[in-house]
Each structure stands twice: as structure tokens, then as C-alpha cells.
PDB file of N, CA and C in Angstrom:
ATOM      1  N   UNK A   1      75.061  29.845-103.926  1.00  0.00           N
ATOM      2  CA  UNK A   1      73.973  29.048-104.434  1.00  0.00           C
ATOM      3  C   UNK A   1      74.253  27.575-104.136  1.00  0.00           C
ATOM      4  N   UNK A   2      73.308  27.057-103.307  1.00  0.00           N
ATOM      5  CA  UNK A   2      73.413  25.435-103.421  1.00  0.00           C
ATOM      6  C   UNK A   2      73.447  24.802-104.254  1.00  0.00           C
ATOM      7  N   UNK A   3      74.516  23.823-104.802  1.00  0.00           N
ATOM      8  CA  UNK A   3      74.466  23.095-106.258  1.00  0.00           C
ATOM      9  C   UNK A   3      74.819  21.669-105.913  1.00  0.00           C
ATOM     10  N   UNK A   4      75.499  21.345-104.994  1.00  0.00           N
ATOM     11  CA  UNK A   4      76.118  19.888-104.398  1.00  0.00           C
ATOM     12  C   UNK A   4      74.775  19.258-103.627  1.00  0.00           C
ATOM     13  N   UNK A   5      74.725  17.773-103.782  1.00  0.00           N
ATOM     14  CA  UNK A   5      73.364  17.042-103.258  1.00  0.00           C
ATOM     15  C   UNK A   5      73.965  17.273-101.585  1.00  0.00           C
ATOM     16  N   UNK A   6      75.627  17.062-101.152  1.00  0.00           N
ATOM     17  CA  UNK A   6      75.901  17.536 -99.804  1.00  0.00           C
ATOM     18  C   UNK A   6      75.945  18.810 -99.474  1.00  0.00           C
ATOM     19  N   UNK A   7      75.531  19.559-100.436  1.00  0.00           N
ATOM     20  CA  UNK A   7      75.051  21.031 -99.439  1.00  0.00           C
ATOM     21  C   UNK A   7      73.678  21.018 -99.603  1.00  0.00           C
ATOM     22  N   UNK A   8      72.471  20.559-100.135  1.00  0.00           N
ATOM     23  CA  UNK A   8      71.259  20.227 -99.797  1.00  0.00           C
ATOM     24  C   UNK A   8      71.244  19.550 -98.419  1.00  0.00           C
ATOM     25  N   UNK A   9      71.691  18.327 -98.611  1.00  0.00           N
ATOM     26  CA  UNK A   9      71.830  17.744 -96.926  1.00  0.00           C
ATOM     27  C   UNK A   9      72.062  18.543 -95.608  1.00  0.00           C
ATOM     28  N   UNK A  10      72.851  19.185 -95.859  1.00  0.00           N
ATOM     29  CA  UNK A  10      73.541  19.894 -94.867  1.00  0.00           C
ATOM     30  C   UNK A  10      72.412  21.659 -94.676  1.00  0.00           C
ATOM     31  N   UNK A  11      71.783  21.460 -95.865  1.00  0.00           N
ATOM     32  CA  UNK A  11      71.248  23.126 -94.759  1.00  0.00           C
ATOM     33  C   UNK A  11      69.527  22.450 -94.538  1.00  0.00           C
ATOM     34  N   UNK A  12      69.505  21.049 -95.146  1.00  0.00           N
ATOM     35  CA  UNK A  12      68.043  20.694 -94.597  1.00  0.00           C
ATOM     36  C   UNK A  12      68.490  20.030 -92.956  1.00  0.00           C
ATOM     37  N   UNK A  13      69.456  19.196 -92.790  1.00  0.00           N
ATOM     38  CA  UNK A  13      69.939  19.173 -91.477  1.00  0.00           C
ATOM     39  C   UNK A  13      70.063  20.377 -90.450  1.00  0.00           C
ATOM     40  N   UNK A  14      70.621  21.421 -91.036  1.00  0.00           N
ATOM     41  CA  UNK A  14      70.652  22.245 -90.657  1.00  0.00           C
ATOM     42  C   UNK A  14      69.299  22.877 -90.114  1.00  0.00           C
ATOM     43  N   UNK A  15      68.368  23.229 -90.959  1.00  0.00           N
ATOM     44  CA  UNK A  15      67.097  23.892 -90.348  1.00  0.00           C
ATOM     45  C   UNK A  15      66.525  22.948 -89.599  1.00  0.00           C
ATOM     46  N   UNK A  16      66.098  21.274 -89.623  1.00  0.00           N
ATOM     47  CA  UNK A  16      66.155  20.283 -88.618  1.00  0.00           C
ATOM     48  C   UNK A  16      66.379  21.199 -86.942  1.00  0.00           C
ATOM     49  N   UNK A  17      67.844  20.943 -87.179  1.00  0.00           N
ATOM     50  CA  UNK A  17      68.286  21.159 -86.214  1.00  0.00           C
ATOM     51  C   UNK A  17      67.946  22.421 -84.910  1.00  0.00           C
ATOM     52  N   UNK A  18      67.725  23.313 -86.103  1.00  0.00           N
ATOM     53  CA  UNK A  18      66.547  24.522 -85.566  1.00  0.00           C
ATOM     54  C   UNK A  18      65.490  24.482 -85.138  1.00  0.00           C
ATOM     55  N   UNK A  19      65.022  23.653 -85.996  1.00  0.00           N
ATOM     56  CA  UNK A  19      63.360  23.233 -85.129  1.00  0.00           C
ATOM     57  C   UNK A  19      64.080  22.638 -83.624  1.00  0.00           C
ATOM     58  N   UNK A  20      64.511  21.751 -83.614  1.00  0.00           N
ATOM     59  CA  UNK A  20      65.213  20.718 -82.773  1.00  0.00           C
ATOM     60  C   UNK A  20      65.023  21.617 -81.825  1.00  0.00           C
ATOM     61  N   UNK A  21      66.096  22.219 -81.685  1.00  0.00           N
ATOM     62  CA  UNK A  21      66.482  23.316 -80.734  1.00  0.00           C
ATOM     63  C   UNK A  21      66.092  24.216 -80.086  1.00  0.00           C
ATOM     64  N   UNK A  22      64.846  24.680 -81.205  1.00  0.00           N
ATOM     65  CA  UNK A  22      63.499  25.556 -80.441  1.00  0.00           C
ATOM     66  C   UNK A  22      62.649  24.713 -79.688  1.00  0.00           C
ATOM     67  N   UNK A  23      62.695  23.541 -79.961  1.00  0.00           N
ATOM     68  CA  UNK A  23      61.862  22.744 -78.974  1.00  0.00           C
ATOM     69  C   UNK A  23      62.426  22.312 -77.861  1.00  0.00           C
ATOM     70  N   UNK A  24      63.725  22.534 -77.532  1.00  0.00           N
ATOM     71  CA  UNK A  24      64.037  22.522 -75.899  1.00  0.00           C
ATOM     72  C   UNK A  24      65.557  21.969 -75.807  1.00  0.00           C
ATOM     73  N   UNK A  25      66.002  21.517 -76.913  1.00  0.00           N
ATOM     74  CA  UNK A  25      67.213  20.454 -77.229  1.00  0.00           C
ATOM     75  C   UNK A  25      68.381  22.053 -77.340  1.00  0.00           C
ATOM     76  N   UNK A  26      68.814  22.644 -76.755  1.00  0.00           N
ATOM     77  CA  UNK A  26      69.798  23.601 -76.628  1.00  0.00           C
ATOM     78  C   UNK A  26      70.869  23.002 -77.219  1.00  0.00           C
ATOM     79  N   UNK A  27      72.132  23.948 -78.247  1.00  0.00           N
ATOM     80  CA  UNK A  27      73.130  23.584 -78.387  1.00  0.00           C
ATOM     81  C   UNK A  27      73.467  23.195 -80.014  1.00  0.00           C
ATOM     82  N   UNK A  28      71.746  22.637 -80.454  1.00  0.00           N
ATOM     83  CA  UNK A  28      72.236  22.091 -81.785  1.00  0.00           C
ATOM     84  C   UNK A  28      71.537  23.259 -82.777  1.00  0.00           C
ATOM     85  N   UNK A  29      71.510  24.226 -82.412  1.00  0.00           N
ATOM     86  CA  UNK A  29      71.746  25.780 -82.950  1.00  0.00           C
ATOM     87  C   UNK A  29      72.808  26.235 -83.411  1.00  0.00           C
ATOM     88  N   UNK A  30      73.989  25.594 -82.661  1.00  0.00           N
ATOM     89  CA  UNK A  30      75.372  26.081 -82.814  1.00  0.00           C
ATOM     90  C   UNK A  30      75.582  25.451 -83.752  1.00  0.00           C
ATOM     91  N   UNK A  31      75.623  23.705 -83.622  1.00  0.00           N
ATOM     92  CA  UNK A  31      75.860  23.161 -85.154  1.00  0.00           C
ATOM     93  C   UNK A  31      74.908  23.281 -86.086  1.00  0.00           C
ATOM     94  N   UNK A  32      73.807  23.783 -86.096  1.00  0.00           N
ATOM     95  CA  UNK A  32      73.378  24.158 -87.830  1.00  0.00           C
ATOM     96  C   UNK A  32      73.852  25.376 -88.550  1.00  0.00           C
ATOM     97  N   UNK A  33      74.111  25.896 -86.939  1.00  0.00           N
ATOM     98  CA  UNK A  33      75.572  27.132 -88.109  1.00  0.00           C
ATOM     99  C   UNK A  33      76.742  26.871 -89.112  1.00  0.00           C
ATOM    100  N   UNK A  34      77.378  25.685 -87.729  1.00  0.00           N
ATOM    101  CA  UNK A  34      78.441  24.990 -88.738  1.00  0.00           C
ATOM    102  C   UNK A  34      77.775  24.143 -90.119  1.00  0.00           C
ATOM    103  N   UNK A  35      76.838  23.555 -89.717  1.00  0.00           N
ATOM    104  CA  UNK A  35      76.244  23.124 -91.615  1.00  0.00           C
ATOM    105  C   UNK A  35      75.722  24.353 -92.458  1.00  0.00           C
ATOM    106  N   UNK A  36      75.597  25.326 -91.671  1.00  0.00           N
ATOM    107  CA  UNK A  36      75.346  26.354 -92.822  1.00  0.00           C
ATOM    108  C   UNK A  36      76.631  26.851 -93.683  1.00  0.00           C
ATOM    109  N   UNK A  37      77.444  26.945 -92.507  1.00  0.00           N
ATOM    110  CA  UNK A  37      78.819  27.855 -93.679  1.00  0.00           C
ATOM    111  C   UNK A  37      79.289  26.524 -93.930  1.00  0.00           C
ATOM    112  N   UNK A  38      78.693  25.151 -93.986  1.00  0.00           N
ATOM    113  CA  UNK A  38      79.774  24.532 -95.018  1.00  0.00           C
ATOM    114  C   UNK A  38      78.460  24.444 -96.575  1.00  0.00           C
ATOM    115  N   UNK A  39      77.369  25.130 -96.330  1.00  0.00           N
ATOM    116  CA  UNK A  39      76.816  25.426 -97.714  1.00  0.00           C
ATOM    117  C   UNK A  39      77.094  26.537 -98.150  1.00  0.00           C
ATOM    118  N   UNK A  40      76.991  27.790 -97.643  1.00  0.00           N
ATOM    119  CA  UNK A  40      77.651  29.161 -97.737  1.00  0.00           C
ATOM    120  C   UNK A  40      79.068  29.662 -97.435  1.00  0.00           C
ATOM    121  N   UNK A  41      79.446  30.283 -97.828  1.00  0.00           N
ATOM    122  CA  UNK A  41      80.709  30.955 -98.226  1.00  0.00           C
ATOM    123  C   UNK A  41      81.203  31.490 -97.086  1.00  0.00           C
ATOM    124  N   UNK A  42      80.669  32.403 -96.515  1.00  0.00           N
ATOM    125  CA  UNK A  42      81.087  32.992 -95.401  1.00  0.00           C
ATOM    126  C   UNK A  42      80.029  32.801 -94.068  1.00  0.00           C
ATOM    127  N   UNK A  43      80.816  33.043 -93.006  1.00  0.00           N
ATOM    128  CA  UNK A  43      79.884  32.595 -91.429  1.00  0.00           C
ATOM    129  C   UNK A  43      79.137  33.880 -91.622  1.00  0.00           C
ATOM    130  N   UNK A  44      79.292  34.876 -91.931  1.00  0.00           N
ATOM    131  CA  UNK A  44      78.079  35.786 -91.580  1.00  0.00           C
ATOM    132  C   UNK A  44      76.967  35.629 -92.350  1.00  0.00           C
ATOM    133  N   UNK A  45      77.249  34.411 -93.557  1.00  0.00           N
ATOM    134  CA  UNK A  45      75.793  34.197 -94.020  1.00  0.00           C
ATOM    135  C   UNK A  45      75.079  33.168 -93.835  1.00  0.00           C
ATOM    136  N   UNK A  46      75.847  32.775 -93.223  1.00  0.00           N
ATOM    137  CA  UNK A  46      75.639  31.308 -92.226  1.00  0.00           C
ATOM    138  C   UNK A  46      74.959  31.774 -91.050  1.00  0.00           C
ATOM    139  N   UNK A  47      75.103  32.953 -90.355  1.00  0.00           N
ATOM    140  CA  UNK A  47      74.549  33.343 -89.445  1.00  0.00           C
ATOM    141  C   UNK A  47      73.185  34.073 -89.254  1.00  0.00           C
ATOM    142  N   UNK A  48      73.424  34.919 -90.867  1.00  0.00           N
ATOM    143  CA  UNK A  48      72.326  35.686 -91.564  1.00  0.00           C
ATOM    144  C   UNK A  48      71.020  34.873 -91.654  1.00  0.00           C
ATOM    145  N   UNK A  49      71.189  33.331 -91.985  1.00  0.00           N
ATOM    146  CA  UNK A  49      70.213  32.650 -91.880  1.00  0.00           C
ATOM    147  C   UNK A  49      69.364  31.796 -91.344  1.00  0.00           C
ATOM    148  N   UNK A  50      70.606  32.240 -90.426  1.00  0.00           N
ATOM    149  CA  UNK A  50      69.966  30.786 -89.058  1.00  0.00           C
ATOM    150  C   UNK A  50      68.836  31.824 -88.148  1.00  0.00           C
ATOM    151  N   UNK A  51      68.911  33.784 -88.075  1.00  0.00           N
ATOM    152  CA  UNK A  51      67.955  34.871 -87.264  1.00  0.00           C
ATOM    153  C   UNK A  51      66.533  34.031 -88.272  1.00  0.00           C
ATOM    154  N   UNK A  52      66.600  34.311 -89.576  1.00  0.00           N
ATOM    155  CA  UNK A  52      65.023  34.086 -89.755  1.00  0.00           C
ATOM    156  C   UNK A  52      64.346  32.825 -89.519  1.00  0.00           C
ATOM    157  N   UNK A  53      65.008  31.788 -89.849  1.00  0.00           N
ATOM    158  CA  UNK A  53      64.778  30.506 -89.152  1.00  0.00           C
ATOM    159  C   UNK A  53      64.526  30.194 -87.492  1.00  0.00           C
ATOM    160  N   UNK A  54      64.548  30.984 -86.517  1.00  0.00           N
ATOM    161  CA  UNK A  54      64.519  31.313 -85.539  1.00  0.00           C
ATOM    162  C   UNK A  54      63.486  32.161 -85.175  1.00  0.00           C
ATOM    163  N   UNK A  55      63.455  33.422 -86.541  1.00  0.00           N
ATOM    164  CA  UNK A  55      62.114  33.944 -85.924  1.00  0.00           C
ATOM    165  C   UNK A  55      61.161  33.266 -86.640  1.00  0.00           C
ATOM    166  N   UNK A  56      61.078  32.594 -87.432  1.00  0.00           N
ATOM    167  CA  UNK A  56      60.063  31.874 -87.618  1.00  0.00           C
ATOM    168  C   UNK A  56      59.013  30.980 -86.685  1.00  0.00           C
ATOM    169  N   UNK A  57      60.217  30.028 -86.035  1.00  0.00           N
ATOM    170  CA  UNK A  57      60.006  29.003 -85.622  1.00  0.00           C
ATOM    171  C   UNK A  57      59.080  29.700 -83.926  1.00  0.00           C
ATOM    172  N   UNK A  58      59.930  31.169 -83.520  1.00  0.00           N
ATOM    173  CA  UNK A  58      58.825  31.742 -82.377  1.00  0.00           C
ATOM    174  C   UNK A  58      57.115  31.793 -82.963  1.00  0.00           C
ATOM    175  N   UNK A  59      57.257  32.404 -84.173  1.00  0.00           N
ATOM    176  CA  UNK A  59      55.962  32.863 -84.616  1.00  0.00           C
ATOM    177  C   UNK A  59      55.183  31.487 -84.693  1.00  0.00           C
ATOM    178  N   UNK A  60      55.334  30.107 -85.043  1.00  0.00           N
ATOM    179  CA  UNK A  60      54.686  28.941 -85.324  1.00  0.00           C
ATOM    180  C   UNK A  60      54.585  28.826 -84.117  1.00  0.00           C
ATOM    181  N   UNK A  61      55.480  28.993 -83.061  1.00  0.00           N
ATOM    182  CA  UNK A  61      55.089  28.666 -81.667  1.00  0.00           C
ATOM    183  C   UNK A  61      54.029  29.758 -80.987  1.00  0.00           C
ATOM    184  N   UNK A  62      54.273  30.664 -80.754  1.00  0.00           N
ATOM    185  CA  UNK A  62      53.192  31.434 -80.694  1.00  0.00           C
ATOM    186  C   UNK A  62      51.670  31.361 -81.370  1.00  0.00           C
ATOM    187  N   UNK A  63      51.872  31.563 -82.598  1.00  0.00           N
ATOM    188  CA  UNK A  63      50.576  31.512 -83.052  1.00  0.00           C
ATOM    189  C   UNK A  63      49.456  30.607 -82.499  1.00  0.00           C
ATOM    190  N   UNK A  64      49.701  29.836 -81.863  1.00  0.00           N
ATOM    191  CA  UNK A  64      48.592  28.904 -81.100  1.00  0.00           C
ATOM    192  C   UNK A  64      47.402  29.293 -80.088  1.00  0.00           C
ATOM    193  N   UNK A  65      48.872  30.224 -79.491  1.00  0.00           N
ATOM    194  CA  UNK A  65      48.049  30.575 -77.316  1.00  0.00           C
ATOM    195  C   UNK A  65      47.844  31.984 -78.205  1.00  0.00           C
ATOM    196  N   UNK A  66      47.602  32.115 -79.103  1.00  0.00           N
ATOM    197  CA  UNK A  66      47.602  33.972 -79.489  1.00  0.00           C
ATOM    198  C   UNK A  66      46.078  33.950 -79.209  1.00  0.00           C
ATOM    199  N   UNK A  67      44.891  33.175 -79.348  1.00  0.00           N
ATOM    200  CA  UNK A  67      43.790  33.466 -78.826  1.00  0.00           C
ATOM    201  C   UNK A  67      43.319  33.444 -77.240  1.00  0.00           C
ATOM    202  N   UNK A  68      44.157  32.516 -76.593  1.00  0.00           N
ATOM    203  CA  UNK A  68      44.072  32.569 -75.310  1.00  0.00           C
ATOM    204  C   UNK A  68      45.041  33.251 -74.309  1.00  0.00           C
ATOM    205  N   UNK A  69      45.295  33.879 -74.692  1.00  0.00           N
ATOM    206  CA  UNK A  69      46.656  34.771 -73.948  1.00  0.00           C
ATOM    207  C   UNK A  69      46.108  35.861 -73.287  1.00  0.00           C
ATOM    208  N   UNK A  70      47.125  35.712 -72.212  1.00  0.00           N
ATOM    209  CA  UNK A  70      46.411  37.584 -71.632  1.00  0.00           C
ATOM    210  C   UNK A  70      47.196  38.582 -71.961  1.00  0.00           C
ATOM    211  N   UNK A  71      47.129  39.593 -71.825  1.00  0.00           N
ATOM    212  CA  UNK A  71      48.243  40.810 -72.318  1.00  0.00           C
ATOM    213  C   UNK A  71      49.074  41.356 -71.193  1.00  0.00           C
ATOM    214  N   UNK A  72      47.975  41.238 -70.565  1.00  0.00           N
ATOM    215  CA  UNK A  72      48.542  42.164 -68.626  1.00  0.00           C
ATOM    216  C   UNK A  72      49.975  41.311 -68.313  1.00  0.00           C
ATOM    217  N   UNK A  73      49.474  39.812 -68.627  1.00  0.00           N
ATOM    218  CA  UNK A  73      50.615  39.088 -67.796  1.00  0.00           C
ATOM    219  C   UNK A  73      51.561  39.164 -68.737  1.00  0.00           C
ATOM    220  N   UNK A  74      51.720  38.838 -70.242  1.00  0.00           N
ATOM    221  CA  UNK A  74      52.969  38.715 -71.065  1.00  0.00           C
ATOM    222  C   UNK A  74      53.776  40.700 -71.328  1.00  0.00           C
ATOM    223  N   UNK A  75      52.826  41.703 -70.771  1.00  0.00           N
ATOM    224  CA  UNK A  75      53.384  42.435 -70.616  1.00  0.00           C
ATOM    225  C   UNK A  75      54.538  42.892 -69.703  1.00  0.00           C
ATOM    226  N   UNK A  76      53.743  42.058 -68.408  1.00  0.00           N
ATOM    227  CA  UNK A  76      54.473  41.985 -67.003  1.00  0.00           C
ATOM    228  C   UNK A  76      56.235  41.512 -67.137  1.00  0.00           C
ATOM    229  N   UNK A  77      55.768  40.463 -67.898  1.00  0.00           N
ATOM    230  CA  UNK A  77      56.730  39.213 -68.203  1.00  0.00           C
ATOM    231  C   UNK A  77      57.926  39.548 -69.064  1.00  0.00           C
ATOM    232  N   UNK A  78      57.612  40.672 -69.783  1.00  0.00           N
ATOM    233  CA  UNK A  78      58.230  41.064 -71.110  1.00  0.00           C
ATOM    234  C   UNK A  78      58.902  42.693 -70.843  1.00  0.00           C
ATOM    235  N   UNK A  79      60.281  42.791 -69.831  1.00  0.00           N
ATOM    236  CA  UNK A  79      60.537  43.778 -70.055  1.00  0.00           C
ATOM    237  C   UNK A  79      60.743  45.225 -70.977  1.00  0.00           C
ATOM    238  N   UNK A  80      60.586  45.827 -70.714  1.00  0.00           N
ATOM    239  CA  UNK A  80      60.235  47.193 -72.040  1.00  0.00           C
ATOM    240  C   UNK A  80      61.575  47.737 -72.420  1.00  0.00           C
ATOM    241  N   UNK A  81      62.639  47.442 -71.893  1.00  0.00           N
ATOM    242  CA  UNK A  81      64.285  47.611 -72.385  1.00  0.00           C
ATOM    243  C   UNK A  81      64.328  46.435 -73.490  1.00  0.00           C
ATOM    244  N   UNK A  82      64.540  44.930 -73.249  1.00  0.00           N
ATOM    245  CA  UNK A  82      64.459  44.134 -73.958  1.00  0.00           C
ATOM    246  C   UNK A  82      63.651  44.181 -75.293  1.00  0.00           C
ATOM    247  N   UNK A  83      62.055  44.488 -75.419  1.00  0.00           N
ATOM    248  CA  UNK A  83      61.159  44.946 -76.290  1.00  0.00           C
ATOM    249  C   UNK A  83      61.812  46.042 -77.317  1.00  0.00           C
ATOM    250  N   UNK A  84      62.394  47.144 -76.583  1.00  0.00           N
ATOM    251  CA  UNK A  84      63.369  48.468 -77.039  1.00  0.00           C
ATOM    252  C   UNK A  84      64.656  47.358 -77.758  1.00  0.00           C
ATOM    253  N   UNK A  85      65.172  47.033 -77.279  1.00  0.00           N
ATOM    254  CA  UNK A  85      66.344  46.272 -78.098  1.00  0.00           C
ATOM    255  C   UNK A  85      65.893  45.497 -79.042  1.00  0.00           C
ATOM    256  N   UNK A  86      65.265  44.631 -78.738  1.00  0.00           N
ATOM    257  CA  UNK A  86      64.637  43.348 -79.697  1.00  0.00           C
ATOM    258  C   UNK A  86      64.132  44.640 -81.464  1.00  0.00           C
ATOM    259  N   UNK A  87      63.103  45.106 -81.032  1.00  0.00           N
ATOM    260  CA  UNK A  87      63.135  46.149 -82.044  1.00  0.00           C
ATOM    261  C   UNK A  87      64.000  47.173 -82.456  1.00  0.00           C
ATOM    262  N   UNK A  88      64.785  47.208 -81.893  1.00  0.00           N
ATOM    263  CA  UNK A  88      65.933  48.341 -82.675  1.00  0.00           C
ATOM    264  C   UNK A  88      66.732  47.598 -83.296  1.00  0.00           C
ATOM    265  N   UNK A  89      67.097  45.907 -83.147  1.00  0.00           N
ATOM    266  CA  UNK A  89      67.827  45.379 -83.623  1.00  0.00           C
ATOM    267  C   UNK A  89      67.390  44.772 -85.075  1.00  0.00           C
ATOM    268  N   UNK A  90      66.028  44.899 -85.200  1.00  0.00           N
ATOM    269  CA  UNK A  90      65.112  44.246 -86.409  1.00  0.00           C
ATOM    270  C   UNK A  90      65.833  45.583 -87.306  1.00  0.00           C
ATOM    271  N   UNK A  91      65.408  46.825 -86.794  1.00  0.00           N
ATOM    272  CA  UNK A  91      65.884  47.768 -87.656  1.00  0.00           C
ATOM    273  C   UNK A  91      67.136  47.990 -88.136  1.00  0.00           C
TER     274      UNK A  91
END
């Protein structure tokens, strides 16, 4: 549980940094991990939280072209092994 005003700092930096990073800035993904496990206890929950913050940030990006999109081409685009993994891994 966050209780220190420097672990507030550190996981709002942290998700920052996520946006950051989904927008093209590579790298500072890695350090909002490190500000996560210095708010959380262990790296796997540090890690646990940086997937939904990530899929979020696709879905806000997406949601835009979702009316103008074609299917044929992002099907093309979107191997069906990858699709198979991506979903087996949600599960």
C-alpha cells in the first residue's frame, strides 16, 4: 500500500513515464519499473503493473482510427501466431 508522499511521486512518475514511452520515447518503460518496485515490495509487482498500464495506453491509442480502419489490411499486418500468443498469454 502506498503511504509515503515519495512513493506517490514515484508511481505517478512512473505511469508518466509509460505514457512517455508509448508515445515513441523507448527505454523509459524500463525505469518506471524501477519506480515501481521502489513503491512495491517485490519486482513482480512492479512488473504486474506496468502490463495494464500498457494495455491501456494501446486501447486510448487505438480507439481513435477504430472508425476508420480497414480489417483486410490490419489482418494482413497482424500475424495469427502472434494473435494465438498475445491471447493465450491474457489467459
Amino acid at each position: 500500500m502506498i503511504t509515503e508522499p515519495l512513493q506517490w511521486i514515484c508511481a505517478v512518475l512512473g505511469a508518466l513515464m509509460v505514457g512517455i514511452s508509448k508515445a515513441g520515447i523507448t527505454g523509459l518503460s524500463i525505469l518506471s519499473v524501477a519506480l515501481f518496485t521502489h513503491v512495491f515490495p517485490s519486482s513482480k509487482q512492479a512488473s504486474g503493473l506496468v502490463l495494464p498500464l500498457l494495455i491501456f495506453g494501446d486501447i486510448v491509442a487505438v480507439r481513435p482510427i477504430g472508425r476508420t480502419h480497414n480489417g483486410a489490411i490490419c489482418g494482413k499486418l497482424m500475424p495469427w501466431t502472434a494473435a494465438r500468443g498475445s491471447c493465450s498469454g491474457i489467459l
